[in-house]
Structure formats: C-alpha cells, structure tokens
Protein backbone atom coordinates (compact mmCIF):
# COMPACT_ATOMS: atom_id res chain seq x y z
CA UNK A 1 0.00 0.00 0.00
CA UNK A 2 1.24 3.16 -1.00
CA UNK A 3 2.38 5.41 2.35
CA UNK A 4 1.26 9.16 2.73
CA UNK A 5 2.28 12.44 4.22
CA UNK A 6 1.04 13.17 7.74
CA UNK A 7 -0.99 15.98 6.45
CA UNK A 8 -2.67 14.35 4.10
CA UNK A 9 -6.37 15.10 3.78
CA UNK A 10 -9.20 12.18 3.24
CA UNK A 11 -9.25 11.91 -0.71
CA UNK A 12 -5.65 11.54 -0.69
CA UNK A 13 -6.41 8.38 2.03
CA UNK A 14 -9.04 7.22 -0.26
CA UNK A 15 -7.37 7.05 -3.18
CA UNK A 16 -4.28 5.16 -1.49
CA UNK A 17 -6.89 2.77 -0.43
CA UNK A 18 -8.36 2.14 -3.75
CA UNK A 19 -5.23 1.55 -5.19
CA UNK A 20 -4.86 -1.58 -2.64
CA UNK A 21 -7.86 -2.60 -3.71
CA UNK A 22 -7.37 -2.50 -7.32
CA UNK A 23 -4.15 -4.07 -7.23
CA UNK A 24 -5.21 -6.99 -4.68
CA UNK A 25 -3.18 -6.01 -1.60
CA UNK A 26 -6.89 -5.61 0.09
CA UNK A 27 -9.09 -8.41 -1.15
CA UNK A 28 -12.59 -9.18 -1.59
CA UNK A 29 -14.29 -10.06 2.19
CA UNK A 30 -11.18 -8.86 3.77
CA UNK A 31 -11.79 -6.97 7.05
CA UNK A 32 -9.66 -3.81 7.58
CA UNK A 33 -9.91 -1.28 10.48
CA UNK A 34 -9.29 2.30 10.41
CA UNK A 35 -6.35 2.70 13.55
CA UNK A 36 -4.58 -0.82 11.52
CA UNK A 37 -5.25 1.57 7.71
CA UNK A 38 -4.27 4.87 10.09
CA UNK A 39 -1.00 3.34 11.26
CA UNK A 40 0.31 1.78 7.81
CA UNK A 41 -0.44 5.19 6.05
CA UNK A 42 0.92 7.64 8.62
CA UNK A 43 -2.45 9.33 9.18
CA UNK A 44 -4.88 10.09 11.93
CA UNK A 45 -7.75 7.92 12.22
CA UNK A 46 -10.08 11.02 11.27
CA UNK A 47 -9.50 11.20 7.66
CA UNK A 48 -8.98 6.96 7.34
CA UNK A 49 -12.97 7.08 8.68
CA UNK A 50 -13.70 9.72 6.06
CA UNK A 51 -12.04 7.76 3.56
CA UNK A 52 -13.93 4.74 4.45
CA UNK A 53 -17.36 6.54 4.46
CA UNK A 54 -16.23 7.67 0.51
CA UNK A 55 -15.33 4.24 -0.70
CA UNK A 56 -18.68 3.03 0.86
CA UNK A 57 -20.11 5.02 -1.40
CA UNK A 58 -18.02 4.21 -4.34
CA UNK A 59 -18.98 0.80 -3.52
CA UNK A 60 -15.55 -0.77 -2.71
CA UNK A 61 -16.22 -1.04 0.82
CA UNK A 62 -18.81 -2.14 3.28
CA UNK A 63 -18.94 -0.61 6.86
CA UNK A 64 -19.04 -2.56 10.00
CA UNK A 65 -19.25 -1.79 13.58
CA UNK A 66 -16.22 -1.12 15.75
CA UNK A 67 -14.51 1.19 13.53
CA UNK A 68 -14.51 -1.82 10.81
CA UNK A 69 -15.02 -2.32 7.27
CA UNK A 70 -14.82 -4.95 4.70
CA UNK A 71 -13.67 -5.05 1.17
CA UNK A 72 -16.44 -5.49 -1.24
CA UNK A 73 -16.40 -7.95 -4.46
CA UNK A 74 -18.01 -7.29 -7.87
CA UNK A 75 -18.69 -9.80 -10.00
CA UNK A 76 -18.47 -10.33 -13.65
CA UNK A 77 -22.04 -9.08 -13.78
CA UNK A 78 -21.54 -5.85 -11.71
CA UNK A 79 -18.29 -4.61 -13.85
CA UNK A 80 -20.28 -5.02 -17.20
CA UNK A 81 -23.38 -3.23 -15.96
CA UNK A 82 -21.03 0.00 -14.31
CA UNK A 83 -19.08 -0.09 -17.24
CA UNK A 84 -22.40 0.16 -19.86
CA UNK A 85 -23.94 2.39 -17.83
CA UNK A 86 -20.61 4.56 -17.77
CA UNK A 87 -20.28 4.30 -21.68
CA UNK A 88 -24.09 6.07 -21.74
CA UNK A 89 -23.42 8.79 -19.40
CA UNK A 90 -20.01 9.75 -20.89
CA UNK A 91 -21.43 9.23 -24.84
CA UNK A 92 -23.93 12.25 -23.62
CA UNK A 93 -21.07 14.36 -22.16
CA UNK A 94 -19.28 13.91 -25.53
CA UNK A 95 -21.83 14.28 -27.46
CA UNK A 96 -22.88 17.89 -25.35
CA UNK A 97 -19.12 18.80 -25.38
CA UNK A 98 -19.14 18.83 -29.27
CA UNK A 99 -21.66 21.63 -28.83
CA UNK A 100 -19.58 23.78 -26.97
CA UNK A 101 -16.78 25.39 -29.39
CA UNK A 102 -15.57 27.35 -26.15
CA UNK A 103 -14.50 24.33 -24.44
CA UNK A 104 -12.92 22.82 -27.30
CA UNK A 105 -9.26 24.06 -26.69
CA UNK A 106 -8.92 23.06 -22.98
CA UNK A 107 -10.54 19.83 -24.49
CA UNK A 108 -6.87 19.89 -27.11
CA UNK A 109 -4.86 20.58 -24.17
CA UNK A 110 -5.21 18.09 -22.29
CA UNK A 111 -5.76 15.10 -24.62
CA UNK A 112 -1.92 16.99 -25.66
CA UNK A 113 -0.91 16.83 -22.31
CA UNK A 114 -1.75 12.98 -21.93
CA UNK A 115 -0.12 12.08 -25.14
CA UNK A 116 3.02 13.59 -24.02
CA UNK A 117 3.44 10.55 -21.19
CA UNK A 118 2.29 7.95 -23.32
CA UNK A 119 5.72 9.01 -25.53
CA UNK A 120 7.10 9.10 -22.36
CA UNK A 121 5.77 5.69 -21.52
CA UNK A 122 4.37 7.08 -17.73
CA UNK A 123 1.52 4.84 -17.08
CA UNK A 124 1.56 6.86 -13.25
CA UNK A 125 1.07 10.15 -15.29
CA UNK A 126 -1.31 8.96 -17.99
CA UNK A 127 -3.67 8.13 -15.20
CA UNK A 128 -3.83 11.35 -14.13
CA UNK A 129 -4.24 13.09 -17.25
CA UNK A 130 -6.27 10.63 -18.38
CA UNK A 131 -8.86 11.91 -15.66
CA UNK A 132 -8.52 15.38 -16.27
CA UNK A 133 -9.10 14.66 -19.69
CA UNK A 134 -12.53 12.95 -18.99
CA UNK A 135 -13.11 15.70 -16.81
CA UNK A 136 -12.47 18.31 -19.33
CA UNK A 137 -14.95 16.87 -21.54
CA UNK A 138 -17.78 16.29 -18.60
CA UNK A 139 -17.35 19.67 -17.80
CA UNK A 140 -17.84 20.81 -21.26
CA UNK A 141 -21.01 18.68 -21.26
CA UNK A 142 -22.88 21.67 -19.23
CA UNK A 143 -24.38 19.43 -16.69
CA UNK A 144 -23.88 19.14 -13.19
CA UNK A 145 -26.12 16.36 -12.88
CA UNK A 146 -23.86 14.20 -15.41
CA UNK A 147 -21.00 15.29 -13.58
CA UNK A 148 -22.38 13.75 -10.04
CA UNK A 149 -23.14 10.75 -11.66
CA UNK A 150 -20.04 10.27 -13.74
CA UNK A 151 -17.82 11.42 -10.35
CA UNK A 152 -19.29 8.01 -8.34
CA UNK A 153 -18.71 5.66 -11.57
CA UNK A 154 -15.00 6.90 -12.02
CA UNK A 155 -14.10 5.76 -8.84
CA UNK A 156 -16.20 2.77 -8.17
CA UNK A 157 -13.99 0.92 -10.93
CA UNK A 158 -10.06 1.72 -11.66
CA UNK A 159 -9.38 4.68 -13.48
CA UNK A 160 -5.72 2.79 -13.12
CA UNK A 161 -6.03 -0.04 -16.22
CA UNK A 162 -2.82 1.85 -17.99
CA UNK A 163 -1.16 0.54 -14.66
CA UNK A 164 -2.75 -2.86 -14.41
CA UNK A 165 -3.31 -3.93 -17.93
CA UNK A 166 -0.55 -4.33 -21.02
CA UNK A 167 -0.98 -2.13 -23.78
CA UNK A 168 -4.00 0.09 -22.29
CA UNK A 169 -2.15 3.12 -22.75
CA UNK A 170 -1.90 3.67 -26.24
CA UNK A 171 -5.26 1.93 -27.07
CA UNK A 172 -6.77 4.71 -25.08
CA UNK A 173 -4.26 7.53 -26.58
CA UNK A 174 -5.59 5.91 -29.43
CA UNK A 175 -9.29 6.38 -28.67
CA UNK A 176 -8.76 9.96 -27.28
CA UNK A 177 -7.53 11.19 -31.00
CA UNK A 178 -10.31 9.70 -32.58
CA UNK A 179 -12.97 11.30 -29.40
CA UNK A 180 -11.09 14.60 -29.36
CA UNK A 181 -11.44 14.48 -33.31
CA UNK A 182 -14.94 14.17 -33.16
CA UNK A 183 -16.07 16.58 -30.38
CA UNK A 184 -13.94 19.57 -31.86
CA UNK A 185 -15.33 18.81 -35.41
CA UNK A 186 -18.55 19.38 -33.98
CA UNK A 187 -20.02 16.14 -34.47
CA UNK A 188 -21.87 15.27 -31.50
CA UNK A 189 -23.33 11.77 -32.19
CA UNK A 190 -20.12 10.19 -33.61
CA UNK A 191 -18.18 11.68 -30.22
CA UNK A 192 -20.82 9.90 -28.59
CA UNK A 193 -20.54 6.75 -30.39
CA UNK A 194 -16.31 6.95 -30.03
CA UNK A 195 -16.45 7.51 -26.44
CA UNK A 196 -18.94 4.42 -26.06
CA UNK A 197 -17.04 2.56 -27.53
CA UNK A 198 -13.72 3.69 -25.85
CA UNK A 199 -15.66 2.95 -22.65
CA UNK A 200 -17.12 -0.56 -23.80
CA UNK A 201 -13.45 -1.54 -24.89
CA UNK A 202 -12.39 -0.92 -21.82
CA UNK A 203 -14.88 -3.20 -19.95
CA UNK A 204 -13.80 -6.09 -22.05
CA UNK A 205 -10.09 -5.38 -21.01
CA UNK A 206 -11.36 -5.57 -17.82
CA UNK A 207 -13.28 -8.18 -17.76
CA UNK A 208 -10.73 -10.29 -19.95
CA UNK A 209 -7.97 -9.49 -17.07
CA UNK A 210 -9.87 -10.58 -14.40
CA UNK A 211 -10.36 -13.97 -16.09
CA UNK A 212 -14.25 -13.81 -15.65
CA UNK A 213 -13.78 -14.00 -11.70
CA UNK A 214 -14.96 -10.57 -11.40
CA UNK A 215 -13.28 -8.10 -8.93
CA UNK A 216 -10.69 -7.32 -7.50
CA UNK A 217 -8.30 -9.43 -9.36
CA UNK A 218 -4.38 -8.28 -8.72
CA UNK A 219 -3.98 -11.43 -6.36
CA UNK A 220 -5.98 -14.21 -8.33
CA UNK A 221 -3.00 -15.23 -11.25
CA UNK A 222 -4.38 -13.36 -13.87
CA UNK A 223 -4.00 -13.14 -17.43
C-alpha cells in the first residue's frame, strides 16, 4: 500500500486505499480497520474514517461496527453493468461537449498533455491526465447532474487499467484522437458513439484481465 504524508487530507487516504484494492493487496471479504489503515499510512484515524465513508459510497467497501469495514467484491455481472452504464453517461457528455466550441481548446490541451506521457511511456502520469481529460470533456457537457453521476462511476472501478493492464495506454491515446477528433469537429453523435465505444473496450479489457472471476483481481494469477 502506497504510504502518505502526515498531512494528508481524506481523498488523498481514499485514493491510497483504492489503489490496494485495485491491485489486490486488500481483497474481496477482507476486514480492515481504520487505527490498523491509520498506522500503515501515517495518518490520523479522522480522515482513514472519512475515507472509508467515501469508498462506501463508491462501492468498494462495506462498513461494519467497531470502527470496521470490509472489502467489497463485484462480480463479472456488476463490472459489465457500471461499465455500460458509464459508456451512456459519458457518450452524452461527448456528445454535449461537441456543442460547446468554447470548451474545445482546454478539451486539445489536455488530450496533448496525456499524449506527451504515453511518448514518455508514464503509465503513473497517464492516469492522471487521463482523468482530467474525462473531466475536461464532462465539464464541457454543461451538466452538473452528469458530472455527479459520472464522479461516483470513475471511482467505483479503476481509473488505473494503464497501470494494471498491457498495452491500455496507447489503445486509449488511441481512442482519445479519434474522441477529441470528433467533439472539436462538432459532431456530436459520432463523439458519442467513439467515447462508447472507448468505454465498452475498456470493460472487455477488464473483464478479460480478471479472467471472468470478477473483482478485485491483482492477487488471483491473472492473465
């Protein structure tokens, strides 16, 4: 598990946490408390019992009395139906952002930004940028509604596959052209069919790494 800075704050926690997860140093039905998570990370137990109440609601974790929690598991079924429903929500972002001309060079930046690690073959850094990419283009979308609903998806499943899977990297650079293409060319439904698609490949990464045994997966030999 990755260690943190004393002052970190709770999302910083969080995301340290989900990174266990995704990588199968926390597994499925495993009980973890928040002074044990507190110690390991170098953190008060304050912002390890926020982080726990924001992976609850991410769905990676289920609270339990006595300062407890246990790591949830998705199955095969659950990480096709998050993923599907992801691909809708984010087509309809796309598909908005292509409206919105003024958007459309923050849009260029950062898809230039991303591409810029993937020469530099940074997996770490693609993640990031990867994010604030999506972000750029749910913002551009107008609606804070979408946004809501698209922040709980991003973080109930990895955002990480460049780090966990072969080759994601420059599938997605790949996919961003072609989405970036399309939403500053103004052409809202075929941004909305690229990004459903770039979401929908994804899925079947995922669901081909995890060898059909759903999730997490980084401790179960896989593919």
């Amino acid at each position: 598990m990755d260690s943190v800075a004393v002052r970190t704050v709770r999302d910083q926690v969080a995301d340290s946490l989900r990174r266990a997860i995704f990588r199968g140093e926390l597994l499925p039905g495993q009980s973890v408390g928040q002074e044990d998570i507190a110690q390991r990370l170098g953190v008060s137990r304050m912002p390890v019992r926020e982080a726990f109440h924001i992976l609850e609601h991410d769905g990676l974790l289920v609270l339990q009395n006595h300062r407890r929690a246990v790591v949830r598991e998705w199955t095969p079924e659950d990480i096709a139906d998050h993923y599907t429903i992801r691909g809708l929500l984010e087509g309809e972002a796309a598909a908005r952002a292509a409206q919105d001309p003024s958007a459309h060079q923050s849009i260029r930046i950062a898809h230039e930004e991303a591409q810029q690690l993937v020469h530099h073959d940074d997996a770490k850094g693609f993640v990031q940028a990867n994010e604030v990419l999506h972000r750029e283009i749910w913002e551009a979308g107008g609606s804070r509604h979408l946004i809501e609903l698209l922040n709980q998806l991003w973080h109930g499943l990895p955002p990480h596959l460049p780090e966990l899977i072969p080759g994601q990297m420059g599938r997605s650079n790949t996919e961003h052209n072609q989405i970036v293409e399309a939403i500053t060319a103004g052409l809202g439904e075929l941004a909305r069919k690229r990004m459903q698609e770039h979401i929908l490949r994804s899925r079947n990464d995922f669901l081909e790494r995890s060898g059909g045994g759903g999730f997490p997966f980084g401790a179960r030999g896989v593919k």
